[in-house]
Protein backbone atom coordinates (compact mmCIF):
# COMPACT_ATOMS: atom_id res chain seq x y z
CA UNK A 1 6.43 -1.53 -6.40
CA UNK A 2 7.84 -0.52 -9.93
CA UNK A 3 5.36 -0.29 -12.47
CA UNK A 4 7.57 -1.70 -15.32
CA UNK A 5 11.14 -2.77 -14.87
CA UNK A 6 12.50 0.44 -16.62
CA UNK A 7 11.75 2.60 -14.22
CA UNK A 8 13.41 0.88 -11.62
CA UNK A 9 15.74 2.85 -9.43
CA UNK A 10 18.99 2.26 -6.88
CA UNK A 11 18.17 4.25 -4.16
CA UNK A 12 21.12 6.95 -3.19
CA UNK A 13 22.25 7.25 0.18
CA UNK A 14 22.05 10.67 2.33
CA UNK A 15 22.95 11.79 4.90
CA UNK A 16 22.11 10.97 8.44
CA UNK A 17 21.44 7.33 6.79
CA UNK A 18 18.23 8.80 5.34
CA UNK A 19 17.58 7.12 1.71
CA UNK A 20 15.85 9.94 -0.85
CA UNK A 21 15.09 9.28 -4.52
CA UNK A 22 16.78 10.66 -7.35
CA UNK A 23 14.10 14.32 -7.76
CA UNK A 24 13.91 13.40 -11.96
CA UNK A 25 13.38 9.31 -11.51
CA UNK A 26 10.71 8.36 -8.45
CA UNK A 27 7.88 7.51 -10.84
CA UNK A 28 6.01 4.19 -10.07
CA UNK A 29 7.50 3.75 -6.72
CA UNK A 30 5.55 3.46 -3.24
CA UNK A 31 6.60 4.61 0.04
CA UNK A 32 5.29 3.05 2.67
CA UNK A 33 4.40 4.75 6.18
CA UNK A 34 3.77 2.26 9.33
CA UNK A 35 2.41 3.50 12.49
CA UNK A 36 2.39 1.29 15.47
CA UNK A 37 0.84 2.28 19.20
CA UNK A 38 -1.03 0.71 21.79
CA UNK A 39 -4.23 0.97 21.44
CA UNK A 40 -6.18 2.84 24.22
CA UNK A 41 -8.20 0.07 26.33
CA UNK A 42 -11.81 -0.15 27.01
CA UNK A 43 -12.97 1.96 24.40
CA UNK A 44 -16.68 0.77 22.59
CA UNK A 45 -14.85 2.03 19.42
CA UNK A 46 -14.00 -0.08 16.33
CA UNK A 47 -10.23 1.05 15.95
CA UNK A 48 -10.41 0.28 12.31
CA UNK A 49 -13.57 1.79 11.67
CA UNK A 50 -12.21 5.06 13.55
CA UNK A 51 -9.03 5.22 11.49
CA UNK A 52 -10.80 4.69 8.05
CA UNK A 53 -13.39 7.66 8.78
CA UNK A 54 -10.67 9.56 10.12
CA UNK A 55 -8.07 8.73 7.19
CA UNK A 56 -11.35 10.18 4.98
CA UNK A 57 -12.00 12.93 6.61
CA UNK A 58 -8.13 13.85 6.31
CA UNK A 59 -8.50 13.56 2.68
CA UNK A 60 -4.90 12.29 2.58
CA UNK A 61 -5.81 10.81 -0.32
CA UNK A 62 -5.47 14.28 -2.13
CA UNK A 63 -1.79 13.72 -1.00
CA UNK A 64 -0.85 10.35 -2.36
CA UNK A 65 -2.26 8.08 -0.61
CA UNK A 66 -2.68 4.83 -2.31
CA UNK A 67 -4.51 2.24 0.16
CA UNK A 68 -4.02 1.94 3.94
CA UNK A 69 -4.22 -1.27 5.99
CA UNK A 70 -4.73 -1.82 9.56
CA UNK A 71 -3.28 -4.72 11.20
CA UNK A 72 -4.44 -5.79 14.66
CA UNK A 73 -2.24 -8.45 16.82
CA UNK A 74 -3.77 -11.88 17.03
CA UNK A 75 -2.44 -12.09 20.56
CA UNK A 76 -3.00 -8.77 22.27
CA UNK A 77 -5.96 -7.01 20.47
CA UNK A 78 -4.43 -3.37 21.79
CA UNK A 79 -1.38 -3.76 19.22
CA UNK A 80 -2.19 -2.30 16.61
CA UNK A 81 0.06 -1.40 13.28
CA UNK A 82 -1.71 1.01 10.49
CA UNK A 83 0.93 0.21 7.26
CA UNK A 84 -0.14 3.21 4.80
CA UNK A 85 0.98 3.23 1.13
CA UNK A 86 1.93 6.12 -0.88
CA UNK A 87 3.06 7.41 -4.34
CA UNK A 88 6.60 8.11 -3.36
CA UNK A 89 7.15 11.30 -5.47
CA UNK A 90 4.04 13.11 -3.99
CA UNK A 91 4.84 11.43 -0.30
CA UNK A 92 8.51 12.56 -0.59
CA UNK A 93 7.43 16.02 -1.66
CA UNK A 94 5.95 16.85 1.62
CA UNK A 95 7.26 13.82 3.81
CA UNK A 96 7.77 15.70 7.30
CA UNK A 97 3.93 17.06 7.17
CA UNK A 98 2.37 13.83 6.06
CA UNK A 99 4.34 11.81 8.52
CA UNK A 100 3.35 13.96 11.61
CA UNK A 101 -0.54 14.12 10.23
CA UNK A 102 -0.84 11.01 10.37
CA UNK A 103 0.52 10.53 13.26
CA UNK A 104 -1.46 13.02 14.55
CA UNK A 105 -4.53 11.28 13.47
CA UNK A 106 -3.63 8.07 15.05
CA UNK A 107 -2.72 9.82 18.48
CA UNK A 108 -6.32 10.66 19.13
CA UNK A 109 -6.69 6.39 19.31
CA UNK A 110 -3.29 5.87 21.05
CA UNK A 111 -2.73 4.86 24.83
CA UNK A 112 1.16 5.94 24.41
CA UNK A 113 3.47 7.05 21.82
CA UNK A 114 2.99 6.34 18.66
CA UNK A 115 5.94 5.38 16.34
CA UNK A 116 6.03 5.65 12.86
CA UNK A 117 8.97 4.50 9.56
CA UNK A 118 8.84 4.62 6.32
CA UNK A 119 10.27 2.57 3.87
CA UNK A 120 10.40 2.05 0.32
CA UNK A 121 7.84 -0.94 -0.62
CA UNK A 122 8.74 -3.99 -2.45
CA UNK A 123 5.81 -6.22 -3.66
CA UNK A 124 6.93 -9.95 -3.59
CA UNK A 125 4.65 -12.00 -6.15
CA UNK A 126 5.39 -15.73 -6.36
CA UNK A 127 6.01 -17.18 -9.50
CA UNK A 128 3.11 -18.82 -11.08
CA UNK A 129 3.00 -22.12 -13.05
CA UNK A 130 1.86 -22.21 -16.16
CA UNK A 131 2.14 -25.94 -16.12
CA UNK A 132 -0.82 -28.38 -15.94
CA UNK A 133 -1.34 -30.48 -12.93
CA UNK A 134 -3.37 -33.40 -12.19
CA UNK A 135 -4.73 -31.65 -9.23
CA UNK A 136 -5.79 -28.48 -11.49
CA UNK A 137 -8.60 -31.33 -13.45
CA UNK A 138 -11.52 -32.44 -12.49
CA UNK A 139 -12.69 -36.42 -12.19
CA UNK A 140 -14.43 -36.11 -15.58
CA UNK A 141 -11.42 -34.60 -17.48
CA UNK A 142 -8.82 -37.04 -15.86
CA UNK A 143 -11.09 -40.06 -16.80
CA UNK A 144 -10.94 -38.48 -20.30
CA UNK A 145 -6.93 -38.03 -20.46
CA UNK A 146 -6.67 -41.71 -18.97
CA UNK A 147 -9.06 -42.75 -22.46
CA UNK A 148 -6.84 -40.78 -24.50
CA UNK A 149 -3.44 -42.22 -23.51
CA UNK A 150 -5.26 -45.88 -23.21
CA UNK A 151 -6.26 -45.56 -26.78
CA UNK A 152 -2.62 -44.57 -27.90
């Protein structure tokens, strides 16, 4: 996400195929860490609630941490993905440790490894009319467009 379209910024390749930020120009951007492990089976506890408290009690937030979200398959409830956002100059600054505390958090819920990526995050906002349709009026102000173009 780019917070205004001059600070937007081409990305510069590394190596090892790793993809760092110019150190003077990662302003605005967000990184974005996704974890995704199996989630132990049986257990009476809410896996979302668990990862919030423990998210909270990590105060990762102190590190950059924008807004987490937990997504939970619709067809096998155990799949579980937690996508975590992040300023990307403050997440890049200490990348390695954040990456393995996190994981390390989300270990203690895991039946199995737990895999994590990060990316750079691209928000995708569809463009909005600003055009008028009929289905945007209600009866009464259609009835009163219809008088309007009757009376000519």
């Amino acid at each position: 996400m780019y917070l205004d379209k001059e600070s937007q910024r081409k990305i510069h390749s590394a190596p090892y195929a790793e993809h760092v930020l110019p150190e003077n120009k990662s302003t605005g951007q967000v990184t974005a860490l996704r974890v995704d492990f199996i989630a132990k089976p049986g257990d009476a506890i809410d896996v979302a609630s668990a990862i919030e408290e423990l998210l909270e009690h990590a105060r990762l937030h102190h590190e950059g941490l924008q807004v987490s979200m937990l997504l939970v398959s619709d067809r096998e409830a155990r799949l579980v993905t937690l996508l975590t956002l992040w300023d990307a100059e403050r997440f890049h600054a200490g990348r390695e440790r954040l990456t393995a505390w996190t994981l390390k958090i989300v270990a203690a819920l895991a039946d199995g490894p737990v895999r994590g990526y990060t990316s750079f995050a691209h928000f995708l906002v569809p463009q909005v009319s600003t055009k008028l349709t009929l289905s945007d009026l209600r009866p009464a102000e259609i009835a009163e467009l219809v008088e309007i173009v009757a009376a000519g």
